[in-house]
PDB file of N, CA and C in Angstrom:
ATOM      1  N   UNK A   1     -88.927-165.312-172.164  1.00  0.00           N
ATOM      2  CA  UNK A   1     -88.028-165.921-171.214  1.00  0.00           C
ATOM      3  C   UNK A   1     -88.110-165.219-169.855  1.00  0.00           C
ATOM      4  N   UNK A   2     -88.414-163.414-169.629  1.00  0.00           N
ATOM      5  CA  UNK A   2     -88.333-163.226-168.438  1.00  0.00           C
ATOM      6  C   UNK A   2     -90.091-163.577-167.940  1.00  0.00           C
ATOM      7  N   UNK A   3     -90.605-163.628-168.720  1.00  0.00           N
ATOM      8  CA  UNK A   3     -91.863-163.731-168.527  1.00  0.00           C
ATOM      9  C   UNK A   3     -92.057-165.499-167.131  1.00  0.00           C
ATOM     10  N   UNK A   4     -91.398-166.133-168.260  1.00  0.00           N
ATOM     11  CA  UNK A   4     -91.088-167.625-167.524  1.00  0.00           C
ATOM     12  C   UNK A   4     -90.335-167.444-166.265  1.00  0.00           C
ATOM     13  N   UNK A   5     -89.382-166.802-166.054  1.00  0.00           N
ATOM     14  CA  UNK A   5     -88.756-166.384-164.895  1.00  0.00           C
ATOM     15  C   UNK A   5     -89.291-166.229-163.941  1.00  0.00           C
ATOM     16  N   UNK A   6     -90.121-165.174-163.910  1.00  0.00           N
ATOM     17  CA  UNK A   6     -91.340-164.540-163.238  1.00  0.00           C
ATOM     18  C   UNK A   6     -92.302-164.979-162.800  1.00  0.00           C
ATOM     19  N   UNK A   7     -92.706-165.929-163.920  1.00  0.00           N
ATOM     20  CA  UNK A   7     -94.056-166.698-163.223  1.00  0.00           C
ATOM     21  C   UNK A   7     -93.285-167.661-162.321  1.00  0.00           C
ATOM     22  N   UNK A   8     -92.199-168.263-162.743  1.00  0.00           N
ATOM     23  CA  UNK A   8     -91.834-169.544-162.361  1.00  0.00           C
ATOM     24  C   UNK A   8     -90.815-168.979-160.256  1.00  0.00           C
ATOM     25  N   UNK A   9     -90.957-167.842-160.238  1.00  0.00           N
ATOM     26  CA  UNK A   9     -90.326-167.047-158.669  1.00  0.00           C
ATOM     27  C   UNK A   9     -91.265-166.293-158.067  1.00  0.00           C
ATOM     28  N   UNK A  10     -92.323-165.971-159.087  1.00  0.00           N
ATOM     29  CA  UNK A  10     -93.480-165.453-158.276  1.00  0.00           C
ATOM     30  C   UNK A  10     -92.657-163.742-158.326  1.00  0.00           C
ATOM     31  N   UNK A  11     -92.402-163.236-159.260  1.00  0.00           N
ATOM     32  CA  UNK A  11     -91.651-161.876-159.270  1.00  0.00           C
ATOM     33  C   UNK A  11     -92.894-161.149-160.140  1.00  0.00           C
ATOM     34  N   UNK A  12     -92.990-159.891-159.529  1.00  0.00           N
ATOM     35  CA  UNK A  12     -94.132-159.147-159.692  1.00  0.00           C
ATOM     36  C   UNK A  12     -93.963-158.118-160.743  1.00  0.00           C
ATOM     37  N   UNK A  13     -92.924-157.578-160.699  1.00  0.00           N
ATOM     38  CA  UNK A  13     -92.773-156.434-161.406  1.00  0.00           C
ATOM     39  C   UNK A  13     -91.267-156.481-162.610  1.00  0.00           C
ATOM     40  N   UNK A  14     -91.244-156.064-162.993  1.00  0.00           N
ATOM     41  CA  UNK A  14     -89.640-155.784-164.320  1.00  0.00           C
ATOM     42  C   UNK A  14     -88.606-155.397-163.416  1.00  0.00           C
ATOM     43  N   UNK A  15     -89.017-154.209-162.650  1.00  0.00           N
ATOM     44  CA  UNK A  15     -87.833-153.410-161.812  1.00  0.00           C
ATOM     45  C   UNK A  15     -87.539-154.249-160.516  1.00  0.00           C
ATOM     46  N   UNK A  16     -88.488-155.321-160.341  1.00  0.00           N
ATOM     47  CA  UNK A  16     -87.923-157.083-159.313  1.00  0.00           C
ATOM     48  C   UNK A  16     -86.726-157.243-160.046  1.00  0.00           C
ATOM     49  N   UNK A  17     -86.901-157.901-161.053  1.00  0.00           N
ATOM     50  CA  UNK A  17     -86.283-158.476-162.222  1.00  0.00           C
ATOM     51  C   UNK A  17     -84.999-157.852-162.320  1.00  0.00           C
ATOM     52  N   UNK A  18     -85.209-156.584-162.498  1.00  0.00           N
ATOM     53  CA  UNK A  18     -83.907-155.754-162.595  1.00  0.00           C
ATOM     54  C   UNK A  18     -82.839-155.746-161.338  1.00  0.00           C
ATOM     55  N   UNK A  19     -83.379-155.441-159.925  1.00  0.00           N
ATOM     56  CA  UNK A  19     -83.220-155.604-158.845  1.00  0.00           C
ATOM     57  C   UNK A  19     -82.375-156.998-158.768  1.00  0.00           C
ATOM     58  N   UNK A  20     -82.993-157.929-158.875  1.00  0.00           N
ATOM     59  CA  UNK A  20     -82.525-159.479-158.857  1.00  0.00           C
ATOM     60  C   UNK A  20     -81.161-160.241-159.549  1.00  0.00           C
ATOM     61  N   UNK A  21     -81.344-159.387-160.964  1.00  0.00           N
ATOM     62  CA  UNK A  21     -79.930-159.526-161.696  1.00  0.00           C
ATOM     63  C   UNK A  21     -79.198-158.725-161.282  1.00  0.00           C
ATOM     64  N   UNK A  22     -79.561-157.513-160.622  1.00  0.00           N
ATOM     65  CA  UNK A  22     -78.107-156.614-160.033  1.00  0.00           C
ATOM     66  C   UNK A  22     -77.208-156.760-158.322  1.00  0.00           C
ATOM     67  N   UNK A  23     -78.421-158.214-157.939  1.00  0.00           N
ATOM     68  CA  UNK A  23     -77.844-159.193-157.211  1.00  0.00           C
ATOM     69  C   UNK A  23     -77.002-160.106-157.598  1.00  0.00           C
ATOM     70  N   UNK A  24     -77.014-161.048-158.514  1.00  0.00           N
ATOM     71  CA  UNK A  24     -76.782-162.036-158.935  1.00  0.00           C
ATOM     72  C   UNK A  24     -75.062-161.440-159.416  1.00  0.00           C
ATOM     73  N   UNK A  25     -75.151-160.305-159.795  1.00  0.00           N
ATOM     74  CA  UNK A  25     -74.300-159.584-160.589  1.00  0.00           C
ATOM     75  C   UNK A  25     -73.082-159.065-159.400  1.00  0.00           C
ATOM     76  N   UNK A  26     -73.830-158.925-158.797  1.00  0.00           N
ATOM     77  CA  UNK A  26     -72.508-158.118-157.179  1.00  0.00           C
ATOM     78  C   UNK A  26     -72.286-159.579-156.569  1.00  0.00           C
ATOM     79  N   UNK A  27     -73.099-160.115-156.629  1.00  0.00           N
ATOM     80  CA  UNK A  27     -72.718-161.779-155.680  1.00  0.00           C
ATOM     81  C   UNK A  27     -71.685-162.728-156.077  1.00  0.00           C
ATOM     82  N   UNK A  28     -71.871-162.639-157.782  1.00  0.00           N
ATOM     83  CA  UNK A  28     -70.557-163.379-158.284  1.00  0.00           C
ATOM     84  C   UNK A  28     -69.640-162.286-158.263  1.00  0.00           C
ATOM     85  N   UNK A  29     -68.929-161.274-158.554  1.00  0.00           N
ATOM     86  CA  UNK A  29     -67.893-160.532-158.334  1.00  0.00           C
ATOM     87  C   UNK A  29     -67.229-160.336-157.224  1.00  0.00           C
ATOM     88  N   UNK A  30     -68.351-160.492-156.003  1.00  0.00           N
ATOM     89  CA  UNK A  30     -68.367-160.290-154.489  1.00  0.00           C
ATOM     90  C   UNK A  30     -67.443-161.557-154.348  1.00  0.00           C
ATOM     91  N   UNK A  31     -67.904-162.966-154.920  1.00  0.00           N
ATOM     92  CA  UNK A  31     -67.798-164.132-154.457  1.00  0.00           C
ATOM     93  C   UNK A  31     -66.410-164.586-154.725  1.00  0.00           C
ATOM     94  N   UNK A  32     -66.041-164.136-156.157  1.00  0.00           N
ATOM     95  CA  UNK A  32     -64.877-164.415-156.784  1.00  0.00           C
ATOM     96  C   UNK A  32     -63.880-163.614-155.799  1.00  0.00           C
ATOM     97  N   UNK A  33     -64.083-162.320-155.808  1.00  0.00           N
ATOM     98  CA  UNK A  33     -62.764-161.479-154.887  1.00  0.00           C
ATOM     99  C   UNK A  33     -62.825-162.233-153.660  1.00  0.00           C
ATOM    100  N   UNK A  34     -63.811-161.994-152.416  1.00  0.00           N
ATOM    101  CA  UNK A  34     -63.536-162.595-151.825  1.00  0.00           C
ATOM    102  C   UNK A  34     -62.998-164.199-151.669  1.00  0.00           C
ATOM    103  N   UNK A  35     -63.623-165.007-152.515  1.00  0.00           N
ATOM    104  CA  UNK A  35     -62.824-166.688-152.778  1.00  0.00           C
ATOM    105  C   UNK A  35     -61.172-166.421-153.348  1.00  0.00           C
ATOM    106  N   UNK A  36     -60.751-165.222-154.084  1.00  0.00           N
ATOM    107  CA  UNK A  36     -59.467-165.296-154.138  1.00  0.00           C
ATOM    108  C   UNK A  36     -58.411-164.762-152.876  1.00  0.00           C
ATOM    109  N   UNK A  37     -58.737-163.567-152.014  1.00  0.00           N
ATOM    110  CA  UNK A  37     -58.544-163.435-150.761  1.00  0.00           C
ATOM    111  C   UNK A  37     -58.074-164.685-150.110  1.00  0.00           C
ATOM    112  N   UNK A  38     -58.933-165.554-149.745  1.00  0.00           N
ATOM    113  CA  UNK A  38     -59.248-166.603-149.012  1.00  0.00           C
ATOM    114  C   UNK A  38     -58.130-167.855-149.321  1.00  0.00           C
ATOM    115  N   UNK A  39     -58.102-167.904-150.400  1.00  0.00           N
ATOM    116  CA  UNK A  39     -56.765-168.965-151.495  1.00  0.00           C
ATOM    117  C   UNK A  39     -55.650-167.885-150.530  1.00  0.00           C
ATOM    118  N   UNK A  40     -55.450-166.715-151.211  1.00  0.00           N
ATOM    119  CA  UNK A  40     -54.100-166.356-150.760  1.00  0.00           C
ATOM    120  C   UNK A  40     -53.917-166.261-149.370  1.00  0.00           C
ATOM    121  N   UNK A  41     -54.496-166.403-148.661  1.00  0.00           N
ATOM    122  CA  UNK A  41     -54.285-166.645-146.987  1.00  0.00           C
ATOM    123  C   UNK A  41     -54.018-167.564-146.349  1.00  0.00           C
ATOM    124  N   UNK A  42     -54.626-168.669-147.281  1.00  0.00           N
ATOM    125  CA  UNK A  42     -54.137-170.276-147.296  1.00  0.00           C
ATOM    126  C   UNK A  42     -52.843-170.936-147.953  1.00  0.00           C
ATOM    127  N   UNK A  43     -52.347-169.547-148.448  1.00  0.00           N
ATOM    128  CA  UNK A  43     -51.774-170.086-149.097  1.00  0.00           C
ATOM    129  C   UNK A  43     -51.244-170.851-150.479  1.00  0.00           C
ATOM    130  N   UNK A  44     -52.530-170.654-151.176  1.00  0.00           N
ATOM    131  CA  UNK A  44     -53.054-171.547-152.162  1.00  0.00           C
ATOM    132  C   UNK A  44     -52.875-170.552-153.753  1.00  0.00           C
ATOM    133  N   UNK A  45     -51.870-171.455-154.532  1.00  0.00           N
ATOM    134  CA  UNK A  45     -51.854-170.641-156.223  1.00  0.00           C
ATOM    135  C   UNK A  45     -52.377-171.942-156.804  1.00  0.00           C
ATOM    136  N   UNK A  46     -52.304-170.960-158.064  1.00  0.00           N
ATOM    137  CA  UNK A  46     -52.748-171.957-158.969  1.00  0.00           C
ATOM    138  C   UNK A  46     -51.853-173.028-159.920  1.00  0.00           C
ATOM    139  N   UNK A  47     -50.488-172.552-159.643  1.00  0.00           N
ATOM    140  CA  UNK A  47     -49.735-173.287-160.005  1.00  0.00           C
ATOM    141  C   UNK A  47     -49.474-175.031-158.990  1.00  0.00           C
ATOM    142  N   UNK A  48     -50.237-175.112-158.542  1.00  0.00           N
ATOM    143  CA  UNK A  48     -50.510-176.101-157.202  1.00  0.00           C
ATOM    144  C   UNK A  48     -51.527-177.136-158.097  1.00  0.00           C
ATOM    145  N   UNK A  49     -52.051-176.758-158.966  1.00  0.00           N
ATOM    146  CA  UNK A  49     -53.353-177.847-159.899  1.00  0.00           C
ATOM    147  C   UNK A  49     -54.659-178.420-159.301  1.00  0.00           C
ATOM    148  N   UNK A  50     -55.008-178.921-158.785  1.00  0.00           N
ATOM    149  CA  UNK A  50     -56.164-179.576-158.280  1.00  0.00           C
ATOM    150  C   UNK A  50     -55.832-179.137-156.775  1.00  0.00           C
ATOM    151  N   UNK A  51     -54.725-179.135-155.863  1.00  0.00           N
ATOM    152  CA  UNK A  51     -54.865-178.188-155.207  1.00  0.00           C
ATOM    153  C   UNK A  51     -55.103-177.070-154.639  1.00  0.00           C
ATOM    154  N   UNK A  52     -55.235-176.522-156.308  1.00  0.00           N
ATOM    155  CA  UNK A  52     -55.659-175.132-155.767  1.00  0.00           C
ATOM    156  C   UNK A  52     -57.524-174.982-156.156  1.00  0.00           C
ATOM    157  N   UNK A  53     -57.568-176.175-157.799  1.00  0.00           N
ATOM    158  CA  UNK A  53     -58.788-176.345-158.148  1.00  0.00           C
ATOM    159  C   UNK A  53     -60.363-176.935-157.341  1.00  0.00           C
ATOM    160  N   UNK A  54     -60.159-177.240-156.574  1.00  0.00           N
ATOM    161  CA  UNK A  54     -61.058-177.931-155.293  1.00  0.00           C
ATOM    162  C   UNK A  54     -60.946-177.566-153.945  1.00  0.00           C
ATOM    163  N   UNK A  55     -60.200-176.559-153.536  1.00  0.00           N
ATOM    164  CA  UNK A  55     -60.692-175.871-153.023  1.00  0.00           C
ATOM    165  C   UNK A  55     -61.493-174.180-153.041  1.00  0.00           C
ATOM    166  N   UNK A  56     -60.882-174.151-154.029  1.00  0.00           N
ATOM    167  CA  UNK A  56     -61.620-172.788-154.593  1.00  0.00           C
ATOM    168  C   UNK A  56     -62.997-173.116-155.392  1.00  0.00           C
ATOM    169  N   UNK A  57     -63.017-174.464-155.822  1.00  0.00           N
ATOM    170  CA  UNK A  57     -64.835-174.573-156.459  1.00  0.00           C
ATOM    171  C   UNK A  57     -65.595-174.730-155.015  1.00  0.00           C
ATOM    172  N   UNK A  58     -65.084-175.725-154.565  1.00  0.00           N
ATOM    173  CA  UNK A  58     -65.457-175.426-152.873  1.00  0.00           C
ATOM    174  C   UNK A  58     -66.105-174.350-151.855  1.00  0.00           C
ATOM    175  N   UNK A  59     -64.898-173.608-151.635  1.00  0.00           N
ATOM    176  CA  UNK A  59     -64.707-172.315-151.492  1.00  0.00           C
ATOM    177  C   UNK A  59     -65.793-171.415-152.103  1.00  0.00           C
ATOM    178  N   UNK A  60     -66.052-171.419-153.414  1.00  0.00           N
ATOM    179  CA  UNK A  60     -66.872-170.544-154.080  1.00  0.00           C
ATOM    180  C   UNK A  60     -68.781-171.021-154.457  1.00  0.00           C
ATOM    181  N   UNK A  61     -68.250-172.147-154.137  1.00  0.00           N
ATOM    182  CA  UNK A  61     -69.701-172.584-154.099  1.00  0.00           C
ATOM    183  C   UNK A  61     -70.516-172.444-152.602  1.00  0.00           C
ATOM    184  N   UNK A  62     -69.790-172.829-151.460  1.00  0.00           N
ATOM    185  CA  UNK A  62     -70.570-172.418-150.490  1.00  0.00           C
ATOM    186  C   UNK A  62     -69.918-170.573-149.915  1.00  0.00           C
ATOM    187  N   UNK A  63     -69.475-169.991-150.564  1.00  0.00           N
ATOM    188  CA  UNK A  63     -69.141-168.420-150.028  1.00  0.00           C
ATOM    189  C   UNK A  63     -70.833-167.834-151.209  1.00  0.00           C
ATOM    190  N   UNK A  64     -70.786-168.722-152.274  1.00  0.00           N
ATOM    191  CA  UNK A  64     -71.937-168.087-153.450  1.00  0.00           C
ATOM    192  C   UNK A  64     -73.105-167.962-152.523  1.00  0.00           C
ATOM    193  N   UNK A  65     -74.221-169.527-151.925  1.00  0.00           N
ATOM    194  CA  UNK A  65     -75.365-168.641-151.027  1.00  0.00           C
ATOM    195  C   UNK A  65     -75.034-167.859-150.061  1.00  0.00           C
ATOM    196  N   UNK A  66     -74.089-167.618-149.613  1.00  0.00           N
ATOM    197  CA  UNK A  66     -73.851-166.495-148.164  1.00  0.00           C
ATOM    198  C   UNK A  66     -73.852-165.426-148.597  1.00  0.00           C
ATOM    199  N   UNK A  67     -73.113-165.327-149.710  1.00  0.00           N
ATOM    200  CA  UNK A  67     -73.155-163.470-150.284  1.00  0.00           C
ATOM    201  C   UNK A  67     -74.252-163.345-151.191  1.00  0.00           C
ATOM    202  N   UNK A  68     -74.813-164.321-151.770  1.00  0.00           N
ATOM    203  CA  UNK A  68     -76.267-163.899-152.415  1.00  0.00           C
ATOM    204  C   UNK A  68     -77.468-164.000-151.275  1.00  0.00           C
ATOM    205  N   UNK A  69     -77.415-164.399-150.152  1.00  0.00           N
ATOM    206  CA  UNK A  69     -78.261-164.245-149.258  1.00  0.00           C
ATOM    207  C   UNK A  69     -78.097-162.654-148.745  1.00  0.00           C
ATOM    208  N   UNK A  70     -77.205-162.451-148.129  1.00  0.00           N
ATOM    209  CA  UNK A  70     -76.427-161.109-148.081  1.00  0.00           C
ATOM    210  C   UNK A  70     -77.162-160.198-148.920  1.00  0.00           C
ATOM    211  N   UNK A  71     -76.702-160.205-149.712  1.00  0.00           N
ATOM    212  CA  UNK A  71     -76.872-159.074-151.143  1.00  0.00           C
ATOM    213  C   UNK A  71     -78.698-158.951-151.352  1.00  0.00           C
ATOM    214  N   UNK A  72     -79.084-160.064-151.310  1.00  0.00           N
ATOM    215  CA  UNK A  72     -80.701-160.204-151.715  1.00  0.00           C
ATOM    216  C   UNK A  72     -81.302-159.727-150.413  1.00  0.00           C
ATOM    217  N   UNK A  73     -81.271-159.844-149.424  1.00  0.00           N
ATOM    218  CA  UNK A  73     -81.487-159.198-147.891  1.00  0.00           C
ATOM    219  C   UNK A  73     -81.261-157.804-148.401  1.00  0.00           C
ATOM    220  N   UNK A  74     -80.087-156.861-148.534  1.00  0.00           N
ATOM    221  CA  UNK A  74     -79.951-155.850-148.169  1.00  0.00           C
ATOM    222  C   UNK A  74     -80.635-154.900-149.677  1.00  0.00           C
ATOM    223  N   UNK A  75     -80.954-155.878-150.386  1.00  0.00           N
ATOM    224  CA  UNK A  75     -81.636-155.065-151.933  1.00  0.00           C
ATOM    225  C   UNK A  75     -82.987-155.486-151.840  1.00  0.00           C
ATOM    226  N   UNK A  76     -83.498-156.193-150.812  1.00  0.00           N
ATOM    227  CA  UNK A  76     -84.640-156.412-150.585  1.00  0.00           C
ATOM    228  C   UNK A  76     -85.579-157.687-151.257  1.00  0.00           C
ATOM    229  N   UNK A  77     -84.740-158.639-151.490  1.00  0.00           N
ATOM    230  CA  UNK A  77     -85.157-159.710-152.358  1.00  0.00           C
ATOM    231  C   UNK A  77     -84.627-160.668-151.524  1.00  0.00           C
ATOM    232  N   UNK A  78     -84.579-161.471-150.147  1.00  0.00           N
ATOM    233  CA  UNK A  78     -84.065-162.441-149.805  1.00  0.00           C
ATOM    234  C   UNK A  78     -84.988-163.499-150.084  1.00  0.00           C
ATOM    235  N   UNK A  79     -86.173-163.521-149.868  1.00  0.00           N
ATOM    236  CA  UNK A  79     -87.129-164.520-150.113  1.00  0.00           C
ATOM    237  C   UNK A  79     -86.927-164.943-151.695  1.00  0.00           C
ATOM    238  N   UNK A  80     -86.653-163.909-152.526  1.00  0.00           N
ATOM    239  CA  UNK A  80     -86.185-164.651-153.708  1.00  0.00           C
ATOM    240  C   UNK A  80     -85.273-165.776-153.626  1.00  0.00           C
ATOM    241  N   UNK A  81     -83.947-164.902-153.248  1.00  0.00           N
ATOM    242  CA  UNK A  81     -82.691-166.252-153.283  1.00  0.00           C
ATOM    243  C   UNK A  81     -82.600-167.331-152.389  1.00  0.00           C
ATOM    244  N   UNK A  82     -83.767-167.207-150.760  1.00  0.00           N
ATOM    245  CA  UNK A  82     -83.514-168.205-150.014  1.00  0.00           C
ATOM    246  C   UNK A  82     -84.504-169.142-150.977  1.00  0.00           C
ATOM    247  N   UNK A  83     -85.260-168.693-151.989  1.00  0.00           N
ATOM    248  CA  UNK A  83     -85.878-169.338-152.794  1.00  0.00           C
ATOM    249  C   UNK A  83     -85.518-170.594-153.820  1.00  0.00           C
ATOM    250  N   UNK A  84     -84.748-170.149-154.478  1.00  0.00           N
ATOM    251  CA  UNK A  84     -83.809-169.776-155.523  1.00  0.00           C
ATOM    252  C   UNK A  84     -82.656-170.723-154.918  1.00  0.00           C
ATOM    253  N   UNK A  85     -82.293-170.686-153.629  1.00  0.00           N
ATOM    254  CA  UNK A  85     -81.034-172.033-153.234  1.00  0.00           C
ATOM    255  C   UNK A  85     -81.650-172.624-153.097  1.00  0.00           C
ATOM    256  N   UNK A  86     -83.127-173.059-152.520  1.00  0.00           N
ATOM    257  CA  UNK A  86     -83.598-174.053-151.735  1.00  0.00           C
ATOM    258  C   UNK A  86     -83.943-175.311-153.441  1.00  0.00           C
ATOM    259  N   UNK A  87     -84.633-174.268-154.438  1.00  0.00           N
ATOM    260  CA  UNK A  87     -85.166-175.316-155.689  1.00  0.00           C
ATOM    261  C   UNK A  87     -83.396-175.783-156.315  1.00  0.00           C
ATOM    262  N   UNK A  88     -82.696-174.726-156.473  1.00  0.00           N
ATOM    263  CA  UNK A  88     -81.324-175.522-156.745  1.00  0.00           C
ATOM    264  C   UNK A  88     -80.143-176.531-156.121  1.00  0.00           C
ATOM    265  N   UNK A  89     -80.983-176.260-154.648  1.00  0.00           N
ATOM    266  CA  UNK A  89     -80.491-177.711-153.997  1.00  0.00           C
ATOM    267  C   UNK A  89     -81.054-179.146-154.382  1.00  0.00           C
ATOM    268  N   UNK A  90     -82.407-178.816-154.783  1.00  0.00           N
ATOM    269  CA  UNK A  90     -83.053-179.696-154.916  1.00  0.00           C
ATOM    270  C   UNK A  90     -82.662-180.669-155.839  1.00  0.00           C
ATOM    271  N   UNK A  91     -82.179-180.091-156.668  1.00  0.00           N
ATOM    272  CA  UNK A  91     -81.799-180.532-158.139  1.00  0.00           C
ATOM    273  C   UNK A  91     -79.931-181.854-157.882  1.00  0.00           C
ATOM    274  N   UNK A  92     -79.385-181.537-156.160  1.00  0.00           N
ATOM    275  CA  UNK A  92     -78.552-182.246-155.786  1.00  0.00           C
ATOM    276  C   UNK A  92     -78.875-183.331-154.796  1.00  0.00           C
ATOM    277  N   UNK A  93     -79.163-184.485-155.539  1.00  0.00           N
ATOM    278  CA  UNK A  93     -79.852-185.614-154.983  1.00  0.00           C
ATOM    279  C   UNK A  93     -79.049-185.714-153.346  1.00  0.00           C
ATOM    280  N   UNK A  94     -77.824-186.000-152.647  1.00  0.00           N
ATOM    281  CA  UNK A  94     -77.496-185.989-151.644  1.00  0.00           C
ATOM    282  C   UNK A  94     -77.825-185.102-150.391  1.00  0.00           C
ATOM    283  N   UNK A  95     -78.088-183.887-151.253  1.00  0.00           N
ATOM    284  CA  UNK A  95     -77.784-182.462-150.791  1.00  0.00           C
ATOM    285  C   UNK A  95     -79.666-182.489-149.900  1.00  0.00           C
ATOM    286  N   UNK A  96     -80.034-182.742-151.007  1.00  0.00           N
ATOM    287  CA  UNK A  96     -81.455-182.838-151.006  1.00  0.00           C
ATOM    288  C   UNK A  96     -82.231-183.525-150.100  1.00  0.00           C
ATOM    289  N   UNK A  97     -81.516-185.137-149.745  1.00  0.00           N
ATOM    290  CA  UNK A  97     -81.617-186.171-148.499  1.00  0.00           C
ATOM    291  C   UNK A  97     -81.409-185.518-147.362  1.00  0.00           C
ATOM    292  N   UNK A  98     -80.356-184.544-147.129  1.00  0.00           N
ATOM    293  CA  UNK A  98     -80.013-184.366-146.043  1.00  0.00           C
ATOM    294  C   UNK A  98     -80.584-183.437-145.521  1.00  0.00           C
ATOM    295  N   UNK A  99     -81.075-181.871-146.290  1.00  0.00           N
ATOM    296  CA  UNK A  99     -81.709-180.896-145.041  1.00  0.00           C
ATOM    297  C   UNK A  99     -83.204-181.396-145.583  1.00  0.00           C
ATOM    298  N   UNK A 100     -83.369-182.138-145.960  1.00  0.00           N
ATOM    299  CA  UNK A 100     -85.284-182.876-145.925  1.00  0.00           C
ATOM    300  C   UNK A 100     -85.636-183.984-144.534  1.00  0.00           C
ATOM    301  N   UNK A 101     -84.604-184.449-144.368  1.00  0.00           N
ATOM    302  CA  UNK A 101     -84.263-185.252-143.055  1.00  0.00           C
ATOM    303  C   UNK A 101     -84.112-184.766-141.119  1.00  0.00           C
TER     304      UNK A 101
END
């Protein structure tokens, strides 16, 4: 499986690999604290329901490439993740129309 990984990002070495998940790993923790910050400044609990649920998937989905761009830049892997958003945009047919245009 990491083997497939690897071929499939063009990652050279194990200690990439290692490097890459200890991005992935600070980016969601990064993403979550900061996306809860952000709710409470707005104002926003969770006792609110879909009010509070759509903007925080929101919220956390576009704060996710900024701090994994971030994080992969400063650990030395950005070409990975600007990688890495660009094929998982792909996979969002709208998303996909629009920065191809």
């Amino acid at each position: 499986m990491i083997e497939k990984f690897k071929q499939k990002y063009n990652i050279t070495s194990n200690f990439q690999v290692l490097v890459i998940f200890l991005a992935f790993a600070i980016t969601g923790s990064s993403t979550a604290y900061i996306g809860k910050l952000i709710l409470h400044e707005l104002h926003i609990t969770k006792d609110m329901g879909l009010k509070f649920w759509i903007p925080r998937i929101l919220i956390i989905f576009a704060l996710y490439r900024i701090v994994s761009l971030l994080v992969g830049a400063l650990l030395g892997q950005y070409a990975f993740f600007k990688e890495f958003h660009r094929k998982s945009l792909d996979k969002i047919p709208f998303v996909k129309n629009i920065y191809k245009s």
